[in-house]
C-alpha atoms as a PDB file:
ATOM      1  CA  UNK A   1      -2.270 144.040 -49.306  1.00  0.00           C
ATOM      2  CA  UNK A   2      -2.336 147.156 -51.186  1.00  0.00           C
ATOM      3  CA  UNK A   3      -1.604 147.246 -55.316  1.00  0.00           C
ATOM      4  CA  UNK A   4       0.276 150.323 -56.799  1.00  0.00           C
ATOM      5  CA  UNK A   5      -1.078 151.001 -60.351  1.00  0.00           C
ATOM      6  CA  UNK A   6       0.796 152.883 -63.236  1.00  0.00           C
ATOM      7  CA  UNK A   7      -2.493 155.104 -64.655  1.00  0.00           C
ATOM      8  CA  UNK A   8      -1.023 156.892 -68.222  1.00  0.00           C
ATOM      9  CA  UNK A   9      -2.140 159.319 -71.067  1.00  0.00           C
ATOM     10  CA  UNK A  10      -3.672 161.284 -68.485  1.00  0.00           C
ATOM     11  CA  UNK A  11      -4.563 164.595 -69.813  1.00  0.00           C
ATOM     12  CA  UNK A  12      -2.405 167.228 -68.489  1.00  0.00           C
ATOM     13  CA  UNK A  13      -4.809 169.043 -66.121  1.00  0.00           C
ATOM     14  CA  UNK A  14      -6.149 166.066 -63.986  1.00  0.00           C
ATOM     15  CA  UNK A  15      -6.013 166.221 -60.529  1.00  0.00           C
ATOM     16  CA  UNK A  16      -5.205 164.077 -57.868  1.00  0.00           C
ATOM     17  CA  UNK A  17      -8.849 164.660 -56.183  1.00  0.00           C
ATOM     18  CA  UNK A  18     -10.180 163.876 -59.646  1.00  0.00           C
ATOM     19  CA  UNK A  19      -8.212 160.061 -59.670  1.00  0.00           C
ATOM     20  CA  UNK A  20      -9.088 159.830 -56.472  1.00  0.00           C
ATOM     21  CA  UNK A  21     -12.801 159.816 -57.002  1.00  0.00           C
ATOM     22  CA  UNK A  22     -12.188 157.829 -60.150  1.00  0.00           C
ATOM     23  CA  UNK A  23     -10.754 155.165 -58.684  1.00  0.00           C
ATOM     24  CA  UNK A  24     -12.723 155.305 -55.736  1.00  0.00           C
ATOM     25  CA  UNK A  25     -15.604 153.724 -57.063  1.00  0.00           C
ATOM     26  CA  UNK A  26     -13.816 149.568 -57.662  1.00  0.00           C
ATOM     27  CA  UNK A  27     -12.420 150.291 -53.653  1.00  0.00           C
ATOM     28  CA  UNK A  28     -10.684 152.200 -50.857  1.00  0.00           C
ATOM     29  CA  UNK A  29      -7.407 154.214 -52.226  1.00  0.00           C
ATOM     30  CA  UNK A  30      -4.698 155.223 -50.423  1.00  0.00           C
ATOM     31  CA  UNK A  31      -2.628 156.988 -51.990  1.00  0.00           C
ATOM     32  CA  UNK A  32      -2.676 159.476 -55.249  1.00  0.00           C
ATOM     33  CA  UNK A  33       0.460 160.423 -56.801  1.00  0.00           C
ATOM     34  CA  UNK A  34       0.362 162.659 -59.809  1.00  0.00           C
ATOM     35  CA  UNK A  35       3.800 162.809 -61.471  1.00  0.00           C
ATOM     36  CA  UNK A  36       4.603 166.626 -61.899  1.00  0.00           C
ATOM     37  CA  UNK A  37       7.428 168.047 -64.149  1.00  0.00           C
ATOM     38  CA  UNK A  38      10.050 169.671 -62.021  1.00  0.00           C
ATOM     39  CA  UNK A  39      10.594 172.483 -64.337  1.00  0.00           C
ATOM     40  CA  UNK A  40       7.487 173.644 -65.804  1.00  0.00           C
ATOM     41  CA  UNK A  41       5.281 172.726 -62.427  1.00  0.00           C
ATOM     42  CA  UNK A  42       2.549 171.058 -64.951  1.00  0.00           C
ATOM     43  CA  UNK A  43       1.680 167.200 -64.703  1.00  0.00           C
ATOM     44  CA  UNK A  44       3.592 164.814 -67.091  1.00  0.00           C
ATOM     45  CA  UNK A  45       0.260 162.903 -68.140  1.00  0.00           C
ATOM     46  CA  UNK A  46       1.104 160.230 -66.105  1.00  0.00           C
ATOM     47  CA  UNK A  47       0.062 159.145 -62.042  1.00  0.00           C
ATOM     48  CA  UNK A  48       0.218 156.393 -59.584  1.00  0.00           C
ATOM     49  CA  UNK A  49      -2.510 155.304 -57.452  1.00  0.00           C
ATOM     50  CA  UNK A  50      -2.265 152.601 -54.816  1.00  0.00           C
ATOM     51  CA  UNK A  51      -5.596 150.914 -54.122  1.00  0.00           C
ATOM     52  CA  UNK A  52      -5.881 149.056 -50.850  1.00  0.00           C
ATOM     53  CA  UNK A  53      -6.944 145.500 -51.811  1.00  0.00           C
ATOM     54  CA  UNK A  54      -6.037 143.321 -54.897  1.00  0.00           C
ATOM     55  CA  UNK A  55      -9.332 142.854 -55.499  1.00  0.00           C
ATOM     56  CA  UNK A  56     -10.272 146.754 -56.030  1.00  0.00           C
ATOM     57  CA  UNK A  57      -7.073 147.099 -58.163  1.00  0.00           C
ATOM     58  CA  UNK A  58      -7.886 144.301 -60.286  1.00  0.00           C
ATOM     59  CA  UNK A  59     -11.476 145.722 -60.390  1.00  0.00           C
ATOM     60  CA  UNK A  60     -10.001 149.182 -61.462  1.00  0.00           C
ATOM     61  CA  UNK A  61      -7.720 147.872 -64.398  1.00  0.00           C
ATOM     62  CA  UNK A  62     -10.645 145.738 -66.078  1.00  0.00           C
ATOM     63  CA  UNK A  63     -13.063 149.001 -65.479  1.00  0.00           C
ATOM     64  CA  UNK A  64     -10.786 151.974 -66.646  1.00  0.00           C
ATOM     65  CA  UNK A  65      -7.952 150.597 -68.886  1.00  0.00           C
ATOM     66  CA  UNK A  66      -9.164 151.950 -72.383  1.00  0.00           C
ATOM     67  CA  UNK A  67     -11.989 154.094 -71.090  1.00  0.00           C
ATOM     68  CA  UNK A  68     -12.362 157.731 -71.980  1.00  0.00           C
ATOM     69  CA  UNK A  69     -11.291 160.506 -69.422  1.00  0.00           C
ATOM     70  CA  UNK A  70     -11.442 164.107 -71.065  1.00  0.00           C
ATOM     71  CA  UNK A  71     -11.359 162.888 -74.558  1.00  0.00           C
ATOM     72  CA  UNK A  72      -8.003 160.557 -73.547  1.00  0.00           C
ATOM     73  CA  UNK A  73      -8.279 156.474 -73.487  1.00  0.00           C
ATOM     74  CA  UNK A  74      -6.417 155.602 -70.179  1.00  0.00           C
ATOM     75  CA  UNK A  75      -4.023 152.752 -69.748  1.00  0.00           C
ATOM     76  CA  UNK A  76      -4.096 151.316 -66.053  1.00  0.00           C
ATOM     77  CA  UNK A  77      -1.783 148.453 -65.122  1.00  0.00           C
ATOM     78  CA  UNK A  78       0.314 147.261 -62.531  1.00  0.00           C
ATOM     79  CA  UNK A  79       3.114 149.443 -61.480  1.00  0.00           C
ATOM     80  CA  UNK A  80       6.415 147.936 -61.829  1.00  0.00           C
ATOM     81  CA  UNK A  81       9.543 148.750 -60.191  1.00  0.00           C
ATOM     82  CA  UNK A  82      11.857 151.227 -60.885  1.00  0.00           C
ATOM     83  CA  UNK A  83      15.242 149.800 -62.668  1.00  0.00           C
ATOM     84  CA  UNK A  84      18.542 150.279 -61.573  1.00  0.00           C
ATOM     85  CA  UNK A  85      19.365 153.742 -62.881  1.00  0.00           C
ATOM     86  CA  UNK A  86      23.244 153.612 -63.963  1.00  0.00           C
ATOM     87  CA  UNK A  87      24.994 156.589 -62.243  1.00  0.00           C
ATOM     88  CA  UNK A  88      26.477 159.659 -63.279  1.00  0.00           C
ATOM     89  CA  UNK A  89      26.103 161.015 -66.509  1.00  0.00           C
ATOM     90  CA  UNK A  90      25.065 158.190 -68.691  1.00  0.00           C
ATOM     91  CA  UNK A  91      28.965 156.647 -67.823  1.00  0.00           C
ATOM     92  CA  UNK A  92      30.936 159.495 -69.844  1.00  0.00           C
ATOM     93  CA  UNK A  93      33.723 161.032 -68.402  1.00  0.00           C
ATOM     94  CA  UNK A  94      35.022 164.188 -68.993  1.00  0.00           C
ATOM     95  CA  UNK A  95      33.787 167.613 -70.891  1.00  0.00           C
ATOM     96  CA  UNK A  96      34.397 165.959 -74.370  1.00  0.00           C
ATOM     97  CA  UNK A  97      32.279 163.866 -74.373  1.00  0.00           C
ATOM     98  CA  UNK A  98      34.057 160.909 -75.552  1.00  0.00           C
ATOM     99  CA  UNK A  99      35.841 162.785 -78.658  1.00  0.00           C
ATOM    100  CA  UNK A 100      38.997 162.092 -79.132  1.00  0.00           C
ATOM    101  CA  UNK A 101      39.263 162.772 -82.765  1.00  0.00           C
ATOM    102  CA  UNK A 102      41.042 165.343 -84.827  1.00  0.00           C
ATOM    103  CA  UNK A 103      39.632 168.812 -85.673  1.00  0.00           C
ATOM    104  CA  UNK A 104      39.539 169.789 -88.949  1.00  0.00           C
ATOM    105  CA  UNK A 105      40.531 173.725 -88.971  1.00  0.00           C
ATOM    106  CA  UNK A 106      39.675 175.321 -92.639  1.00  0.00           C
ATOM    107  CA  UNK A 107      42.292 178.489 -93.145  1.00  0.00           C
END
C-alpha cells in the first residue's frame, strides 16, 4: 500500500526530478508533487511524495527528516488529510465586513 509523505522547508528551486531521485534511494516512488504558488509560478518550499510501500516510506522519514538539502534541514512525515475547509469567505457576509458601527465624520 502506498504512503503519501508531507516533505517541507524545501528550498525554493527543487525540482520534482530532484525528490524523485532523493527519495528513490529507501524505495520505488510514485508520485512527485511539488506544491507551486498560483500567482508567482515559483514553488512554495513545500512537496508531496507518495512512496509505494510502507516500508520505503518509513525508511525515507528516519533517513531524510533533519538532513541537509541545499543548506535547508528537511522535515519528512506522514501526510495528513486535508480539513474541512469552511466555505465562502471565511463566513462574512456582505461588503462591510461585519461593521456595523458608527462613523465618526470630523467637520
Amino acid at each position: 500500500m502506498s504512503t503519501k509523505l508531507y516533505v517541507g522547508n524545501l528550498s525554493y528551486q527543487i525540482t520534482e526530478n530532484q525528490l524523485r531521485e532523493l527519495f528513490a534511494a529507501h524505495g520505488p516512488v510514485s508520485e512527485v508533487n511539488v506544491v507551486m504558488d498560483k500567482f508567482t509560478g515559483r514553488a512554495r518550499g513545500f512537496a508531496f511524495v507518495t512512496l509505494e510501500t510502507k516500508e520505503a516510506a518509513d525508511a525515507a522519514i528516519q533517513a531524510l527528516n533533519g538532513k541537509s538539502v541545499e543548506g535547508r534541514p528537511l522535515t519528512v512525515n506522514e501526510a495528513r488529510p486535508r480539513g474541512e475547509r469552511p466555505e465562502g469567505r471565511s463566513g462574512r457576509q456582505g461588503g462591510s465586513h461585519g461593521y456595523q458601527g458608527e462613523y465618526n465624520i470630523r467637520s
